[in-house]
N, C-alpha and C. Protein backbone atom coordinates (compact mmCIF):
# COMPACT_ATOMS: atom_id res chain seq x y z
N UNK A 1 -82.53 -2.69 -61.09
CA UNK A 1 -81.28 -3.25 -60.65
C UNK A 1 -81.20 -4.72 -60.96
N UNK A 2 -82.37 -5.48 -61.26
CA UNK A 2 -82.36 -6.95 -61.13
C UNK A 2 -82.04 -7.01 -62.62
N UNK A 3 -82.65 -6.28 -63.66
CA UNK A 3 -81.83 -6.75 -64.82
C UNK A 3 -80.59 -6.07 -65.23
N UNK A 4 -79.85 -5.47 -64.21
CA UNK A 4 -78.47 -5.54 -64.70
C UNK A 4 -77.48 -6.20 -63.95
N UNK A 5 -78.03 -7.07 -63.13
CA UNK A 5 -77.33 -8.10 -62.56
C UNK A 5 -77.26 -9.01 -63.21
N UNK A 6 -78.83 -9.10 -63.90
CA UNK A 6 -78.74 -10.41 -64.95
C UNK A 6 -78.19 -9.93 -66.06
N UNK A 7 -78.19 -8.65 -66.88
CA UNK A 7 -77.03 -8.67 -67.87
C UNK A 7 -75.89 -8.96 -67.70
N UNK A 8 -75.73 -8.84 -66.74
CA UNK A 8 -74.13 -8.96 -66.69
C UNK A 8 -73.66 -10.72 -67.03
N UNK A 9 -74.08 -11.52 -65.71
CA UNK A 9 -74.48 -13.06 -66.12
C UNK A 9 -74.94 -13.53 -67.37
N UNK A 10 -76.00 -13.31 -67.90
CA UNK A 10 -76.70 -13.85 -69.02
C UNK A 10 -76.09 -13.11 -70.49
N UNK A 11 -75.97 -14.18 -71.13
CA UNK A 11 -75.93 -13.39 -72.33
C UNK A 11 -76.40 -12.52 -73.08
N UNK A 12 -75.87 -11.62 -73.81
CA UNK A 12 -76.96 -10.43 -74.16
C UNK A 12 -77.64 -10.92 -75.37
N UNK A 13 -77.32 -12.03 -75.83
CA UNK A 13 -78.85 -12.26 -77.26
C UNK A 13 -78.68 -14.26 -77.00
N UNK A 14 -79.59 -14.60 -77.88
CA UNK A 14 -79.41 -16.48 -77.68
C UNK A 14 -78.31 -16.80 -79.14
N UNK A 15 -77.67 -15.85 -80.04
CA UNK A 15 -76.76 -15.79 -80.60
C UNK A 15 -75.30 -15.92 -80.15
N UNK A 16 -75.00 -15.19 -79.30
CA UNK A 16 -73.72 -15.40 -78.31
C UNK A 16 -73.58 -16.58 -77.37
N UNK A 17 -74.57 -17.27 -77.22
CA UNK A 17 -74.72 -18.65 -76.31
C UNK A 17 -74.11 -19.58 -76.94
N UNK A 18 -74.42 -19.49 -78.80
CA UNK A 18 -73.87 -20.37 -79.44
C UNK A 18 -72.52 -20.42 -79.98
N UNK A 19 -71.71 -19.14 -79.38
CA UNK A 19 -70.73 -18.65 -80.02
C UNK A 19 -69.64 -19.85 -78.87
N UNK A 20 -68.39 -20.37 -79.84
CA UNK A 20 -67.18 -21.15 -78.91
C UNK A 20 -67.07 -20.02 -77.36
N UNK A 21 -66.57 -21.06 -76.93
CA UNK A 21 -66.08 -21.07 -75.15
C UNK A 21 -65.07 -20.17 -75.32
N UNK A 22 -64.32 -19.91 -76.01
CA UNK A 22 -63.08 -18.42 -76.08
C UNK A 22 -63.47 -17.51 -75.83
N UNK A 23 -65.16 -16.83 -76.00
CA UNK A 23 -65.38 -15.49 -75.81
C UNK A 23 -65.61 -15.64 -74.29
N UNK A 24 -66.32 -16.42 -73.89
CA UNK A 24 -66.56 -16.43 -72.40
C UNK A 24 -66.28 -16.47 -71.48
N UNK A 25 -66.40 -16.11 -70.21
CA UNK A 25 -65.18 -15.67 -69.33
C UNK A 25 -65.12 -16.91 -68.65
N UNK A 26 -64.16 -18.17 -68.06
CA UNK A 26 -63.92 -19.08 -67.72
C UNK A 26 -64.60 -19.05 -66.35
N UNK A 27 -64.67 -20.23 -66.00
CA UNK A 27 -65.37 -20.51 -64.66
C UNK A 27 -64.51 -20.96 -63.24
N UNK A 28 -64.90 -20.10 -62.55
CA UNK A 28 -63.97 -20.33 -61.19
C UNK A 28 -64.48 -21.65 -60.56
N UNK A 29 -63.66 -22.34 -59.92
CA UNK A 29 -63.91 -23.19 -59.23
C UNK A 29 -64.31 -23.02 -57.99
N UNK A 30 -65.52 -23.69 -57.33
CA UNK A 30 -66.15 -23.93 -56.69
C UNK A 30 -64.77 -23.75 -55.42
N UNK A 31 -65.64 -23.16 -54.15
CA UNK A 31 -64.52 -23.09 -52.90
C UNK A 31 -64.65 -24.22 -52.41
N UNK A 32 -63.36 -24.07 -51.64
CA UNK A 32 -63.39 -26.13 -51.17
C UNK A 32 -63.92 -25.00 -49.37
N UNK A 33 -64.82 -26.27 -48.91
CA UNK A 33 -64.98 -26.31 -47.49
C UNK A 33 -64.27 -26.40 -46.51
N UNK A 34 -64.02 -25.57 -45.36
CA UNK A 34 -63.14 -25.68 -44.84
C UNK A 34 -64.10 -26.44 -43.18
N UNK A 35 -63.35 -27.46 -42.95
CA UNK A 35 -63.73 -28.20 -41.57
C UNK A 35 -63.99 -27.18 -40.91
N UNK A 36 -65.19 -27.41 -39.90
CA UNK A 36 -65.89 -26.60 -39.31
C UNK A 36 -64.79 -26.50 -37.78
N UNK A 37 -64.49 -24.90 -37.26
CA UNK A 37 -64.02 -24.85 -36.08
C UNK A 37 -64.73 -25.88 -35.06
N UNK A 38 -63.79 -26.26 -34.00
CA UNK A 38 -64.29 -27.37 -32.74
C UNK A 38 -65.26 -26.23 -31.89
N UNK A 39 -66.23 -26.66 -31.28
CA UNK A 39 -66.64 -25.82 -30.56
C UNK A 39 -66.34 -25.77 -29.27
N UNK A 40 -65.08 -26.73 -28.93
CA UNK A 40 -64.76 -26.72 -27.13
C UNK A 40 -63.96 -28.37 -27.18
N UNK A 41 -63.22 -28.59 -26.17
CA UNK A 41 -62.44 -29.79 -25.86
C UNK A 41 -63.49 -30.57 -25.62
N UNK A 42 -63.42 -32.03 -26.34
CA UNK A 42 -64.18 -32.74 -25.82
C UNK A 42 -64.18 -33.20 -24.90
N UNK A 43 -65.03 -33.98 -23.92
CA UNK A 43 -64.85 -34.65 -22.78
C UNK A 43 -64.73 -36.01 -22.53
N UNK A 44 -64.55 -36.73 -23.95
CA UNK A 44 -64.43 -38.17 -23.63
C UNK A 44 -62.97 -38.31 -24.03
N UNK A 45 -62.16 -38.65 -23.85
CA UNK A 45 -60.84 -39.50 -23.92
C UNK A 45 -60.83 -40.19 -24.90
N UNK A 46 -60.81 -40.14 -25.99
CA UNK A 46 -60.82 -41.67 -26.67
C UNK A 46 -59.81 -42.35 -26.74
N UNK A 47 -59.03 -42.16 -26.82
CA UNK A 47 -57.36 -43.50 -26.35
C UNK A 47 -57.69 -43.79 -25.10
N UNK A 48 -58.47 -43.09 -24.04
CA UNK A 48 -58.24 -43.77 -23.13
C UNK A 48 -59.57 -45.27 -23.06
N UNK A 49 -60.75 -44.83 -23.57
CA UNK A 49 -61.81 -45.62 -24.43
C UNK A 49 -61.29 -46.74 -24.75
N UNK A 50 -60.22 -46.46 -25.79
CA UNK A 50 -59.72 -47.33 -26.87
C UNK A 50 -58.98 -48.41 -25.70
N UNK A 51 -58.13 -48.01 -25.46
CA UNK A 51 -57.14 -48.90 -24.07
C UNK A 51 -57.94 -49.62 -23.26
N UNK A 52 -58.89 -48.99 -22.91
CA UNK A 52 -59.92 -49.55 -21.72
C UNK A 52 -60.71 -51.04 -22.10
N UNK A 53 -61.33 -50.72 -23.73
CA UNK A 53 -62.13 -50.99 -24.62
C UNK A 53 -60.97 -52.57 -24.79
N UNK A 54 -59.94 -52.48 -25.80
CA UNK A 54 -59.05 -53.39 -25.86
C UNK A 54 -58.67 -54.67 -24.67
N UNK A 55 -58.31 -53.50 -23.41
CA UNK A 55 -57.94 -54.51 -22.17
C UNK A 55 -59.00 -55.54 -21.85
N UNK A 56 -60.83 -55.01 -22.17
CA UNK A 56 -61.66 -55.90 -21.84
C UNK A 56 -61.77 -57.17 -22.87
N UNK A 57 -61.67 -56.94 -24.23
CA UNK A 57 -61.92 -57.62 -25.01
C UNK A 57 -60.58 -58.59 -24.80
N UNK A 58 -59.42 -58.62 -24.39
CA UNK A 58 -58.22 -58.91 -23.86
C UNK A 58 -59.02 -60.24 -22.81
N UNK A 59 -58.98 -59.79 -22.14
CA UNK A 59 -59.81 -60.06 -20.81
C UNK A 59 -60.87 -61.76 -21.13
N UNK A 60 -61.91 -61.08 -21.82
CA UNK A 60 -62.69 -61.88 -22.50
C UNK A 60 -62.23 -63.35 -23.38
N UNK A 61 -61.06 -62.74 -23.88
CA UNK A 61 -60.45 -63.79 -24.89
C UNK A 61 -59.56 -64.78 -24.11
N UNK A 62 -58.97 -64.03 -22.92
CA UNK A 62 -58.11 -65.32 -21.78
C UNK A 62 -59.05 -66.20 -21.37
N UNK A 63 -60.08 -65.19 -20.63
CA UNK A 63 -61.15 -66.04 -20.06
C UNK A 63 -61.86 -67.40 -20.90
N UNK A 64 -61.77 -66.60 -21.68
CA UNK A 64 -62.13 -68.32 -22.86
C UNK A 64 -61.24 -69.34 -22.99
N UNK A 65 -60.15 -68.99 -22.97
CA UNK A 65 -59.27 -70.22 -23.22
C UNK A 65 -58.83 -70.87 -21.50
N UNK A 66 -59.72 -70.19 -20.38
CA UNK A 66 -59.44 -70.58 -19.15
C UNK A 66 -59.99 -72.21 -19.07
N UNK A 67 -61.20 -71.94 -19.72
CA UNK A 67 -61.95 -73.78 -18.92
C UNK A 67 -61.14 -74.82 -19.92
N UNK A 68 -60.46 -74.64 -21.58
CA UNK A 68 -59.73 -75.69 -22.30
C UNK A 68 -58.76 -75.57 -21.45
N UNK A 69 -57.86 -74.55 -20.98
CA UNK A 69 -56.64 -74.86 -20.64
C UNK A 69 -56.70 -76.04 -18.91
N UNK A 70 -57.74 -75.59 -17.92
CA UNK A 70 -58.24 -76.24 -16.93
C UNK A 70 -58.40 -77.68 -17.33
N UNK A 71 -59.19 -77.98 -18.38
CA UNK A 71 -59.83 -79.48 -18.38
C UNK A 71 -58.07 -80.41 -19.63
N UNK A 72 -57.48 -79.67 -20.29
CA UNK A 72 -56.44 -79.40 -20.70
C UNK A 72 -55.29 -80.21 -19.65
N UNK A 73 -55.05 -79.55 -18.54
CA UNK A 73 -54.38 -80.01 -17.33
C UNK A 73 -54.85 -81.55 -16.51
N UNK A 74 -56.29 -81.19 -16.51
CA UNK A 74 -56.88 -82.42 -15.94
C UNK A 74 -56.41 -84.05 -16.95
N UNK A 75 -56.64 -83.31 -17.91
CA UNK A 75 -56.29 -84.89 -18.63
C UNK A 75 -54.92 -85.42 -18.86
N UNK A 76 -54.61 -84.33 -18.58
CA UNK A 76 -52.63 -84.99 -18.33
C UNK A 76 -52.91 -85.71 -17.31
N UNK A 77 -52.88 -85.14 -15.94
CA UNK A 77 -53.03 -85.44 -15.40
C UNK A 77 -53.58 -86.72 -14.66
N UNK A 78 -54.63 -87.19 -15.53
CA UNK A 78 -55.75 -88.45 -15.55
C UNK A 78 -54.58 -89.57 -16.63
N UNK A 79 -54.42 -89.21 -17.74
CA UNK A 79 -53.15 -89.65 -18.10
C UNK A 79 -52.43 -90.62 -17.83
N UNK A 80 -51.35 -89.84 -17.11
CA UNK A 80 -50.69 -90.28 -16.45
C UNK A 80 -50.92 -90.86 -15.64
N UNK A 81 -51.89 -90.84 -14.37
CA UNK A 81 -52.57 -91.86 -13.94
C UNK A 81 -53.10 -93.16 -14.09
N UNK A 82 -54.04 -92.63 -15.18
CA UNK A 82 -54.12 -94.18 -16.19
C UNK A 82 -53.01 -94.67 -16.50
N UNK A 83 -52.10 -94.48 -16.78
CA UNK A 83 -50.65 -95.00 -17.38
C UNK A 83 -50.18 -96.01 -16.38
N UNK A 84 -50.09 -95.07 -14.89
CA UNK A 84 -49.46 -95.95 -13.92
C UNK A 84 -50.30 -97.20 -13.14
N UNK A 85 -51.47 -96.95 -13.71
CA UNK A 85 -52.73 -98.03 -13.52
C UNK A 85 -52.50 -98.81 -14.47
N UNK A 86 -52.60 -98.72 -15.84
CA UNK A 86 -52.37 -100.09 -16.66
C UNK A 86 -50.99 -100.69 -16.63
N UNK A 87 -49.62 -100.22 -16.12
CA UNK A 87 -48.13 -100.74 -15.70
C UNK A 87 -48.55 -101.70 -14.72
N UNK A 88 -49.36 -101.29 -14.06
CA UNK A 88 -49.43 -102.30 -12.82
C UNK A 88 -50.30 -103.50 -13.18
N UNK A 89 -51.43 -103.12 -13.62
CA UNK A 89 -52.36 -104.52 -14.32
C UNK A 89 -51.70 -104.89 -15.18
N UNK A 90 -50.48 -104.40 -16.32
CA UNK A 90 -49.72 -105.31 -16.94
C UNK A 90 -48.85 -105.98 -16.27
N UNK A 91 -48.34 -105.65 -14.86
CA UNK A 91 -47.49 -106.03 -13.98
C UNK A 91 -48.32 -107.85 -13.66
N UNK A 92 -49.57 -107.73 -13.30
CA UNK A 92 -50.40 -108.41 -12.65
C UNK A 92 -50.62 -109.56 -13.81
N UNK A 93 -51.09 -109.10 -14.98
CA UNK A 93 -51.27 -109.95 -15.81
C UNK A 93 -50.07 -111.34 -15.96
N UNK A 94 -49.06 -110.38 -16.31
CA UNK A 94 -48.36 -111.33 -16.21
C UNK A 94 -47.30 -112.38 -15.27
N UNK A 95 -47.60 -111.89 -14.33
CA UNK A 95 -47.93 -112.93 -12.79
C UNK A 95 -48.75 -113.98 -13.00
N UNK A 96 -50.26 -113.24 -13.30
CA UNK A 96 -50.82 -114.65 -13.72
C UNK A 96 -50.90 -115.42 -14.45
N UNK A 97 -49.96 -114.73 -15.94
CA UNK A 97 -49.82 -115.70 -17.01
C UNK A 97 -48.89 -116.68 -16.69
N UNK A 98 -47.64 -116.25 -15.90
CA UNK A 98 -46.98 -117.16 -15.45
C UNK A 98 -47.38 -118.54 -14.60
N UNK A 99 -48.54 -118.01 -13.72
CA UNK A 99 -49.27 -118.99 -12.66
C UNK A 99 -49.49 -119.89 -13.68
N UNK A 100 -50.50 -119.64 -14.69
CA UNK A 100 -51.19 -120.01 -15.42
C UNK A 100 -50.20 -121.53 -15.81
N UNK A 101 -49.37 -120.78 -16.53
CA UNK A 101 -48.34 -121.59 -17.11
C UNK A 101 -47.56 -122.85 -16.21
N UNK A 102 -47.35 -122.39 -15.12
CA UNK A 102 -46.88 -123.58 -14.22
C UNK A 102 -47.65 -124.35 -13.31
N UNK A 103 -49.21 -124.13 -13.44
CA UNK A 103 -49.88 -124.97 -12.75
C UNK A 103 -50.58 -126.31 -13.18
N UNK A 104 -49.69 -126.50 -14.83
CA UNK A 104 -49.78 -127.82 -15.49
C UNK A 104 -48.72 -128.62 -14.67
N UNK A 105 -47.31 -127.99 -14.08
CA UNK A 105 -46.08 -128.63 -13.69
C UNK A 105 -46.51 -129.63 -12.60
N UNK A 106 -46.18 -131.03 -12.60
CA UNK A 106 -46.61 -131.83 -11.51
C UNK A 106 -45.69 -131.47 -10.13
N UNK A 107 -44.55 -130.80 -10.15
CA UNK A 107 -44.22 -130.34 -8.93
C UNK A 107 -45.25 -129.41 -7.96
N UNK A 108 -45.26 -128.15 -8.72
CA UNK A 108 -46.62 -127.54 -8.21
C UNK A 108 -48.17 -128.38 -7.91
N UNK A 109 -48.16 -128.95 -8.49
CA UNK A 109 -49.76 -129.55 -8.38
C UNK A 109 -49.80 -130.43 -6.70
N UNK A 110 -48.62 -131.26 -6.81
CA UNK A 110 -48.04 -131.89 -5.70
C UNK A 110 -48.23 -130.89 -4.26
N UNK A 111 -47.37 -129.53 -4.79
CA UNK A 111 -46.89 -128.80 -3.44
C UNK A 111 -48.45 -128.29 -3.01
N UNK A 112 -49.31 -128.36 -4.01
CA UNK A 112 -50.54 -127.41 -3.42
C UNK A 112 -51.63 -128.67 -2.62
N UNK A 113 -51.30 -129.97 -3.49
CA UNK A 113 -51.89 -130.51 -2.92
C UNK A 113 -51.75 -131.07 -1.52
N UNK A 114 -50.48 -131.09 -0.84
CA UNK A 114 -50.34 -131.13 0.53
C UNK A 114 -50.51 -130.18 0.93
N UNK A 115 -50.39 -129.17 0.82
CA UNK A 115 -51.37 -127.81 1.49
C UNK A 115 -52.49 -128.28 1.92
N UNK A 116 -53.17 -128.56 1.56
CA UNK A 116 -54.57 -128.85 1.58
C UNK A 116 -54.96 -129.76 2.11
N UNK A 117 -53.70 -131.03 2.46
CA UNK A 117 -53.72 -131.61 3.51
C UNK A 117 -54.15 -133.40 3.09
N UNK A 118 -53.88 -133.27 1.44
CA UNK A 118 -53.84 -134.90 0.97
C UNK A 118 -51.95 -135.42 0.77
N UNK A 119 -52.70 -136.70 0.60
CA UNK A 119 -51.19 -137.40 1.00
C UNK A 119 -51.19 -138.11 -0.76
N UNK A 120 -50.21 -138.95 -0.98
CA UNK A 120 -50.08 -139.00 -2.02
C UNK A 120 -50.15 -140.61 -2.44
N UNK A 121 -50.27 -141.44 -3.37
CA UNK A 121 -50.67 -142.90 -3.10
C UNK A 121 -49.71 -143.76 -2.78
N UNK A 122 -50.09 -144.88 -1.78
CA UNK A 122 -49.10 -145.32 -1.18
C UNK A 122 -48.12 -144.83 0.04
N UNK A 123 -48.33 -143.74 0.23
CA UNK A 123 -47.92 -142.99 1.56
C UNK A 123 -49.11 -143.28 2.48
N UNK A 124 -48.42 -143.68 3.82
CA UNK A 124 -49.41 -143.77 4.76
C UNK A 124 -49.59 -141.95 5.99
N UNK A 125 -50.98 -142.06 5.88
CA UNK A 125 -51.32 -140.39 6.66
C UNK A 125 -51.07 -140.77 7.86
N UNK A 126 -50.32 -139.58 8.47
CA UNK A 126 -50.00 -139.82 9.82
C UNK A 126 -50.95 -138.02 10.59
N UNK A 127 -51.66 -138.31 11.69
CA UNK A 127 -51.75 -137.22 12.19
C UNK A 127 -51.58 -137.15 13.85
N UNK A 128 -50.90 -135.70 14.00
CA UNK A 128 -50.04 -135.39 15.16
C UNK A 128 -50.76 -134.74 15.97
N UNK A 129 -50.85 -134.61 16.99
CA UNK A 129 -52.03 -133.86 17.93
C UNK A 129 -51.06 -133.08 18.99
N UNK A 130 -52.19 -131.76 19.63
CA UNK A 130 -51.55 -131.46 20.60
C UNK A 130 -50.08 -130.42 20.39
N UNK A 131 -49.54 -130.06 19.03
CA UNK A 131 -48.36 -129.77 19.18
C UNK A 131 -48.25 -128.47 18.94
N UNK A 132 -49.50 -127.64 19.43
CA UNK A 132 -50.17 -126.17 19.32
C UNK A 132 -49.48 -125.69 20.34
N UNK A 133 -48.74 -124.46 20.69
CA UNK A 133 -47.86 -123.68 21.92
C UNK A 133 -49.01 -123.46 23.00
């Protein structure tokens, strides 16, 4: 039986092997595979995986931009502060540039110096006693 299985397949001499592709019977194509049946519903969800999976990585990526956006706020905040701190020392400055400027004036020099309780030349000092409430 085994060599008339192989006659049939094999050629019957090494003469006919060499003979053109017309005598020979054409070749079927190979069966295509068919995807193997499921063997049962799976038990994992995967969209729900996927959703779950996403929301964390979601999650993760706010959380990162939480401490820039925090220190973010702070420096406005500081800012503006500073801002209303140097208005005022520019406020100040130039108070004293002004001082500065009029404490060459001999009127001023005069007014501070009787403050202080000198008299001026040729004026005679007079002092008053007693006139405390």
């Amino acid at each position: 039986m085994a060599s008339r299985a192989r006659s049939r397949t094999a050629p019957k001499s090494r003469r006919s092997a060499s003979r053109p592709t017309a005598t020979r019977p054409k070749r079927r194509p190979a069966a295509r595979r068919r995807p193997a049946a499921r063997r049962g519903a799976s038990r994992i969800r995967w969209d729900r995986v996927g959703r779950i999976a996403l929301t964390l990585v979601l999650a993760a990526v706010l959380y990162s931009y939480l401490n820039p956006a925090i220190d973010f706020v702070k420096t406005y905040t500081a800012t503006g502060a500073a801002k209303a701190e140097l208005h005022e020392v520019l406020r100040e400055n130039k108070r004293l540039h002004k001082r500065v400027q009029t404490s060459d004036d001999p009127a001023v020099i005069d007014r501070k110096a009787r403050a202080q309780g000198m008299v001026s030349v040729g004026e005679k000092p007079i002092v008053v006693q007693g006139l405390s409430n």
